[in-house]
PDB file of N, CA and C in Angstrom:
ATOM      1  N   UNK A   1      85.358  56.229  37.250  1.00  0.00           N
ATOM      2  CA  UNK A   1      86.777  56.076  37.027  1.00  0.00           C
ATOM      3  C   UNK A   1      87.579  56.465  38.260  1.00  0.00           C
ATOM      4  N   UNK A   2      87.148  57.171  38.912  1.00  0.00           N
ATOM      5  CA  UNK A   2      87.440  57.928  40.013  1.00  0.00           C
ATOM      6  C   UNK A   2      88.527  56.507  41.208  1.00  0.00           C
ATOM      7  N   UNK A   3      87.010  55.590  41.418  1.00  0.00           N
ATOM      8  CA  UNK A   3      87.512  54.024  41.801  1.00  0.00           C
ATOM      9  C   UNK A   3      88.581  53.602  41.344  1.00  0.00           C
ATOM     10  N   UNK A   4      89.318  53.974  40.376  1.00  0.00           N
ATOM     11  CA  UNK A   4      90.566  53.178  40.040  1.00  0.00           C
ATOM     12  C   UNK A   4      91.539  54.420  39.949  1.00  0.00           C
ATOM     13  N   UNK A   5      91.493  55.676  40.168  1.00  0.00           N
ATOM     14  CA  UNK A   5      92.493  56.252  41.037  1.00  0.00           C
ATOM     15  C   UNK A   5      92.714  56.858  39.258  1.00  0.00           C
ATOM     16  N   UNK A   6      91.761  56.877  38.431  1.00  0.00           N
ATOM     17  CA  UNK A   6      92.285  57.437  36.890  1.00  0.00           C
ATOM     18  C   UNK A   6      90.940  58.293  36.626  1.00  0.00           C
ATOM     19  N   UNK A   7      91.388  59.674  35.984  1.00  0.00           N
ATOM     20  CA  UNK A   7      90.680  60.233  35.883  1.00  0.00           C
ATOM     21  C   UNK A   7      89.934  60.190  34.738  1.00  0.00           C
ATOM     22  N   UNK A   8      88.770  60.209  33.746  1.00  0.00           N
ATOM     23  CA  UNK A   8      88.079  60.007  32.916  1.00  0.00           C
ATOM     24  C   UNK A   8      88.419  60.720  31.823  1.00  0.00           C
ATOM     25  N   UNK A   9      88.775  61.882  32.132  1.00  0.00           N
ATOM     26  CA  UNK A   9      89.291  62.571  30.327  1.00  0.00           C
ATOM     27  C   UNK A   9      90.701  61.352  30.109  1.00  0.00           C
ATOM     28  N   UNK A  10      91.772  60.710  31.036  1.00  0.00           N
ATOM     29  CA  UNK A  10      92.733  59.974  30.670  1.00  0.00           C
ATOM     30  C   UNK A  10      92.396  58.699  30.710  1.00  0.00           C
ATOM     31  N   UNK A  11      91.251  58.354  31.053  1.00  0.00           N
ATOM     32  CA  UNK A  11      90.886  56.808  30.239  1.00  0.00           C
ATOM     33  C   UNK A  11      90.642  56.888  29.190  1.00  0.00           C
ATOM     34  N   UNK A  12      89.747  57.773  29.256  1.00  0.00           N
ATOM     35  CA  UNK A  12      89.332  57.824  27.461  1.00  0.00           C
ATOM     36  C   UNK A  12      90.271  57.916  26.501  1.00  0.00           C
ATOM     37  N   UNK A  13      91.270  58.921  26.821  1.00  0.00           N
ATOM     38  CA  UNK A  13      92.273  59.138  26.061  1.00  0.00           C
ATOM     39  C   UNK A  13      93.076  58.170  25.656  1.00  0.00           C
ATOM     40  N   UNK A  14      93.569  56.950  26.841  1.00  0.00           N
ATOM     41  CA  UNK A  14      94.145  56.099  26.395  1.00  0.00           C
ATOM     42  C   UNK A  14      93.564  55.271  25.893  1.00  0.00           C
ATOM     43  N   UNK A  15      92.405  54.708  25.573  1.00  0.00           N
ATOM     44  CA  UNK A  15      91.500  54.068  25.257  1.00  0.00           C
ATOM     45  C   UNK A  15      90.703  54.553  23.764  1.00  0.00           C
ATOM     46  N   UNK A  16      91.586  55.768  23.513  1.00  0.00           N
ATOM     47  CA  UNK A  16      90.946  56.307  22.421  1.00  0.00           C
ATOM     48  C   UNK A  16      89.265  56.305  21.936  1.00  0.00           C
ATOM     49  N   UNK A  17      88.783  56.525  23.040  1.00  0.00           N
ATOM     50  CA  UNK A  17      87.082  56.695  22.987  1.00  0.00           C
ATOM     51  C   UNK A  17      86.687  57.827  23.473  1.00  0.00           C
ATOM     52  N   UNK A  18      85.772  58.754  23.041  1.00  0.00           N
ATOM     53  CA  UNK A  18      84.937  59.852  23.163  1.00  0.00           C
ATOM     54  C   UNK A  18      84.644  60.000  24.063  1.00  0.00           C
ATOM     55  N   UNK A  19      84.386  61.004  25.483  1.00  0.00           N
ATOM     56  CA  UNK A  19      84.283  60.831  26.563  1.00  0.00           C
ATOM     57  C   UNK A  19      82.932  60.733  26.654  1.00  0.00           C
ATOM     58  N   UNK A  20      81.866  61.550  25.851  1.00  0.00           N
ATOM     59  CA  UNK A  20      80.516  60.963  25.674  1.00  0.00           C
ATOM     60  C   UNK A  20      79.878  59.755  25.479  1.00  0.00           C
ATOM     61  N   UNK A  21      80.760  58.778  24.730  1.00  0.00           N
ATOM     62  CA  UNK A  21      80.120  57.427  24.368  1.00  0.00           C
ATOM     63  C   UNK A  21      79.583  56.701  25.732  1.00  0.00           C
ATOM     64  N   UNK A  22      80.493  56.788  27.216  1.00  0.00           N
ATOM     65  CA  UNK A  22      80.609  56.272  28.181  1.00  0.00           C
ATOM     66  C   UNK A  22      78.546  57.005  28.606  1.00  0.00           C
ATOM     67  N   UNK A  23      78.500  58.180  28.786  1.00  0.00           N
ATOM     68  CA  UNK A  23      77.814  58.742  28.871  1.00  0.00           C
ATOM     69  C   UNK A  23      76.529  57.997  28.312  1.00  0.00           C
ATOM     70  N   UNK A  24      76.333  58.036  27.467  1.00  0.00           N
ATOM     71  CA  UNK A  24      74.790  57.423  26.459  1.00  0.00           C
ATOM     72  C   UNK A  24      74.484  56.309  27.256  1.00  0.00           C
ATOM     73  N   UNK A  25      72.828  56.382  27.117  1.00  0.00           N
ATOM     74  CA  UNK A  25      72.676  55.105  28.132  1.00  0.00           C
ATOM     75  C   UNK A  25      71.783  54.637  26.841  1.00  0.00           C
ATOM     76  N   UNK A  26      71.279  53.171  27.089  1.00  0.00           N
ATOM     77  CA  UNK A  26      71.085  52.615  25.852  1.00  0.00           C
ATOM     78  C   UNK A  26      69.747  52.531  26.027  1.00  0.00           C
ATOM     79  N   UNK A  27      68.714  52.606  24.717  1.00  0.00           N
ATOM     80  CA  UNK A  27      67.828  52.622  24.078  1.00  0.00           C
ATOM     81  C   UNK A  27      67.318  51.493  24.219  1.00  0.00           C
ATOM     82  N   UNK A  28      66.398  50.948  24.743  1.00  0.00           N
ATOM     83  CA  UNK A  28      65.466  49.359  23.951  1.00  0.00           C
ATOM     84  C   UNK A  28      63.447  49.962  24.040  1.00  0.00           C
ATOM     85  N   UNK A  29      63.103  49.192  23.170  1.00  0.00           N
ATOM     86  CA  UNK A  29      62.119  49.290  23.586  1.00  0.00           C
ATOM     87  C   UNK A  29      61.203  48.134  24.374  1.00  0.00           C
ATOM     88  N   UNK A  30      59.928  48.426  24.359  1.00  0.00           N
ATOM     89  CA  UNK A  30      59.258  47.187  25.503  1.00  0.00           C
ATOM     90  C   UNK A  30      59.745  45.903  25.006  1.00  0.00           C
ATOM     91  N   UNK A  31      59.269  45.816  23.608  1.00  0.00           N
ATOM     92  CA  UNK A  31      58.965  44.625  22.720  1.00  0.00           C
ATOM     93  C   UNK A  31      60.108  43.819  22.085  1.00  0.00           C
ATOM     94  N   UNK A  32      61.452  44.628  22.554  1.00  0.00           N
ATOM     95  CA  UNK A  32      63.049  44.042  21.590  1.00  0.00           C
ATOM     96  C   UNK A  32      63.134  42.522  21.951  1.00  0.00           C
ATOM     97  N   UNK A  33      62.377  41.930  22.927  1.00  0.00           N
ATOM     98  CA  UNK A  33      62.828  40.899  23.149  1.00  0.00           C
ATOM     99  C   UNK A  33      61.957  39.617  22.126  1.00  0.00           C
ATOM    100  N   UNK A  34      60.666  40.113  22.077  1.00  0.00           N
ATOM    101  CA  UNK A  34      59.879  39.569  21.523  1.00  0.00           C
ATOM    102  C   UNK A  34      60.054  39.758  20.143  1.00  0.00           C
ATOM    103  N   UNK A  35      60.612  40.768  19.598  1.00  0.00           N
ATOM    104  CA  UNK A  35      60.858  41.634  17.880  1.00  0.00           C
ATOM    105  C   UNK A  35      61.617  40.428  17.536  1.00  0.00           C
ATOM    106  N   UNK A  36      63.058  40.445  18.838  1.00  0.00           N
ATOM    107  CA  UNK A  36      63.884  39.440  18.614  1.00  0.00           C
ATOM    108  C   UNK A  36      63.847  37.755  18.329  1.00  0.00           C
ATOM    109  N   UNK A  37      62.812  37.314  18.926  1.00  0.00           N
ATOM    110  CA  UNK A  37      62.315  36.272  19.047  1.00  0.00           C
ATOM    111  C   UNK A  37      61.650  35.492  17.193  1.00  0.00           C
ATOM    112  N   UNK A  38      60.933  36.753  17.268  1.00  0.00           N
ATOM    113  CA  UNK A  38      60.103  37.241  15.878  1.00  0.00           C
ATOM    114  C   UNK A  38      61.208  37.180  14.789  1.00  0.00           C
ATOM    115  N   UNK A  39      62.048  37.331  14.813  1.00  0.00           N
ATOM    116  CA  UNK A  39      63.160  37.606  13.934  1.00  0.00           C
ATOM    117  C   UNK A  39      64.278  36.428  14.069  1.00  0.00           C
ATOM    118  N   UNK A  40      64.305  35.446  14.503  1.00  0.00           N
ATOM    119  CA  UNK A  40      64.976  34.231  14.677  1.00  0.00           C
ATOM    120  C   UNK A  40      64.267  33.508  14.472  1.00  0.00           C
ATOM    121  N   UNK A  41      62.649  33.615  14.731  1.00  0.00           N
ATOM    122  CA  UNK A  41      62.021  32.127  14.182  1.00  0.00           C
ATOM    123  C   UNK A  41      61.559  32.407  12.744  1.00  0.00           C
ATOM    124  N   UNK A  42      61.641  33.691  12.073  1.00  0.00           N
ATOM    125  CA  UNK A  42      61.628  34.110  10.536  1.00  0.00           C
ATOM    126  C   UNK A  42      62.751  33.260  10.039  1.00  0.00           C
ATOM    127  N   UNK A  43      64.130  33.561  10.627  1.00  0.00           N
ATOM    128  CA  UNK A  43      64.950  32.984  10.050  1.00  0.00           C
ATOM    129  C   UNK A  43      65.091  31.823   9.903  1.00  0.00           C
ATOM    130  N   UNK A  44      64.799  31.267  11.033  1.00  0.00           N
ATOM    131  CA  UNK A  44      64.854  29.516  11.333  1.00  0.00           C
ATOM    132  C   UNK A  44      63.895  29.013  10.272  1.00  0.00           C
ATOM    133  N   UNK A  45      62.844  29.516  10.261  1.00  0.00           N
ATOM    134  CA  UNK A  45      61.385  29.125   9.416  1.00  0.00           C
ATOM    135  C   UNK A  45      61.988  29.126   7.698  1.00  0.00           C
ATOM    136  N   UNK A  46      62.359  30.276   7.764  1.00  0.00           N
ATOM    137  CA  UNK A  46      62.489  30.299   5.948  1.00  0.00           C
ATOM    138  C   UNK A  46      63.809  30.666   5.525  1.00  0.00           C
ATOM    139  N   UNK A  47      64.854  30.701   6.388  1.00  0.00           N
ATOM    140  CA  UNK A  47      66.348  30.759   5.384  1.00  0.00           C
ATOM    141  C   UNK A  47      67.176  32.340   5.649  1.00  0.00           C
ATOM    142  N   UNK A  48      67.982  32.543   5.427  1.00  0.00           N
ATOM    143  CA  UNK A  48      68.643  33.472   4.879  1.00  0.00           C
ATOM    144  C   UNK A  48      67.847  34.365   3.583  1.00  0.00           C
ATOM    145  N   UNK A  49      67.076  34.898   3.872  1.00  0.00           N
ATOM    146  CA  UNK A  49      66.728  36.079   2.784  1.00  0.00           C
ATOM    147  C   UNK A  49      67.321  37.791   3.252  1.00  0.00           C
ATOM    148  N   UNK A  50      67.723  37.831   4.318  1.00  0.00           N
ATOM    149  CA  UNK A  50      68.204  38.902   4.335  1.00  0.00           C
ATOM    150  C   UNK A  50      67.189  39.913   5.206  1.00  0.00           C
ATOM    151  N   UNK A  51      67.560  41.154   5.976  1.00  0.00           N
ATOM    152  CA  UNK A  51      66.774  42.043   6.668  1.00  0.00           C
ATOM    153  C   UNK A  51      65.496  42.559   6.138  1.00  0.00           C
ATOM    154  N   UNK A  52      65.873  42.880   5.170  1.00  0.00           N
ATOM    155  CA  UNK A  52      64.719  44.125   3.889  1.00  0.00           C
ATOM    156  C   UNK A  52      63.326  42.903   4.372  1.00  0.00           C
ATOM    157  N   UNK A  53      64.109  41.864   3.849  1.00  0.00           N
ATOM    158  CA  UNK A  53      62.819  41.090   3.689  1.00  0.00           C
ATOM    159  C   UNK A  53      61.759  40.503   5.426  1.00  0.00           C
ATOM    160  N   UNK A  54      62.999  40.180   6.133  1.00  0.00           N
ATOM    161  CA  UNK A  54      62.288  39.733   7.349  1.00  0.00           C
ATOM    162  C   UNK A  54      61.570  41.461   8.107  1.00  0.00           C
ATOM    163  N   UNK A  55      62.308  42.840   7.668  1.00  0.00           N
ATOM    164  CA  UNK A  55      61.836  43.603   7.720  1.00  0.00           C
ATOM    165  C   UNK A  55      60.017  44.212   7.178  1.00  0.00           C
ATOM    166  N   UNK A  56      59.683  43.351   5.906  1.00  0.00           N
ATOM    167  CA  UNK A  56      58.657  43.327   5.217  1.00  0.00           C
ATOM    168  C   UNK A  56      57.897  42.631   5.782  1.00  0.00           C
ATOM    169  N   UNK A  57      58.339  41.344   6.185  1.00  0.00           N
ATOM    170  CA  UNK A  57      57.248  40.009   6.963  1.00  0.00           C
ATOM    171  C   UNK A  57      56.679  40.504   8.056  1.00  0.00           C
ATOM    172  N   UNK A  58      57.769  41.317   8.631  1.00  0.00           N
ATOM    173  CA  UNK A  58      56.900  41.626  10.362  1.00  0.00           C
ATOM    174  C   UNK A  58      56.120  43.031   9.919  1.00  0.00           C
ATOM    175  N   UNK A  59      56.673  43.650   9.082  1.00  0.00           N
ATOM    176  CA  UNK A  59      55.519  44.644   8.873  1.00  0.00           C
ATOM    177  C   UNK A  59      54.101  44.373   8.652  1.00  0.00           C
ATOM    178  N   UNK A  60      54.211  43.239   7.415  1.00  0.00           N
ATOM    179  CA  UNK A  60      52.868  43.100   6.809  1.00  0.00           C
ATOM    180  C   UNK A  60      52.205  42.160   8.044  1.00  0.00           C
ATOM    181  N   UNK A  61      52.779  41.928   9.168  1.00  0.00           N
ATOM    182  CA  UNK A  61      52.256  41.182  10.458  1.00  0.00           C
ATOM    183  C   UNK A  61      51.592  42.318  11.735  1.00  0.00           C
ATOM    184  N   UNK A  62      51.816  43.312  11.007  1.00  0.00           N
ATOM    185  CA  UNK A  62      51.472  44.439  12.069  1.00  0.00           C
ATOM    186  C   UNK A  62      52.596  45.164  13.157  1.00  0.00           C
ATOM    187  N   UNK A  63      53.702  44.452  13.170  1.00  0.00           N
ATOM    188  CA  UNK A  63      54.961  44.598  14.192  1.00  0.00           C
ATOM    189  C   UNK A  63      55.601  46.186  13.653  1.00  0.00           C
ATOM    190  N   UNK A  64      55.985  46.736  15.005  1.00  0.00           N
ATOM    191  CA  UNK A  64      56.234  48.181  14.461  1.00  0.00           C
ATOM    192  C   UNK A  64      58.163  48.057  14.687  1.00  0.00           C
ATOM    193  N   UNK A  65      58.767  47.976  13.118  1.00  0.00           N
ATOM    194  CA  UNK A  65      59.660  47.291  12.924  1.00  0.00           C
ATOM    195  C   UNK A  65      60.514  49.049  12.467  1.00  0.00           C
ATOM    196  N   UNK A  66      61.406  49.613  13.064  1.00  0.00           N
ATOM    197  CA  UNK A  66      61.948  51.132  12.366  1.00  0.00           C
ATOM    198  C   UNK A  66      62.894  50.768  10.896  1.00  0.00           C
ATOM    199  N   UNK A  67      63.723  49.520  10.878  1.00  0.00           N
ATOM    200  CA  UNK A  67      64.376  49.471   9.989  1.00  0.00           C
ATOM    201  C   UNK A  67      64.414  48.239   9.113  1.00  0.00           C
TER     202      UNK A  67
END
C-alpha cells in the first residue's frame, strides 16, 4: 500500500476489510485442478444432482474429496 502513498490500516478501513484478510495467502492443493476437472465432467455426464452427491462419486472413485 505503501506504493500508492496510503497506508494499510486506512485502506482497509475505507474498504471496510480486516487487515488480516489481505494477509492469508491461499490454500490449493496438488490435485485442485484435476478434482476440478473431475467435478465438471460429473456434472456434464449426469446432471445437476447437487455436491453431497458428486461428493460421494469421487469418493467411492478413490479421490480424496474434504467436503
Amino acid at each position: 500500500m505503501r506504493q500508492l502513498g496510503v497506508l494499510e490500516r486506512t485502506a482497509c478501513a475505507v474498504l471496510g476489510q480486516h487487515r488480516s484478510t489481505g494477509l492469508k495467502v491461499p490454500r490449493g492443493t496438488d490435485d485442485e485442478v484435476a478434482l476440478t476437472a473431475d467435478i465438471m465432467e460429473l456434472a456434464t455426464r449426469c446432471g445437476p444432482h447437487g455436491y453431497r452427491w458428486a461428493t460421494a462419486q469421487l469418493r467411492e472413485a478413490d479421490r480424496a474429496v474434504t467436503r
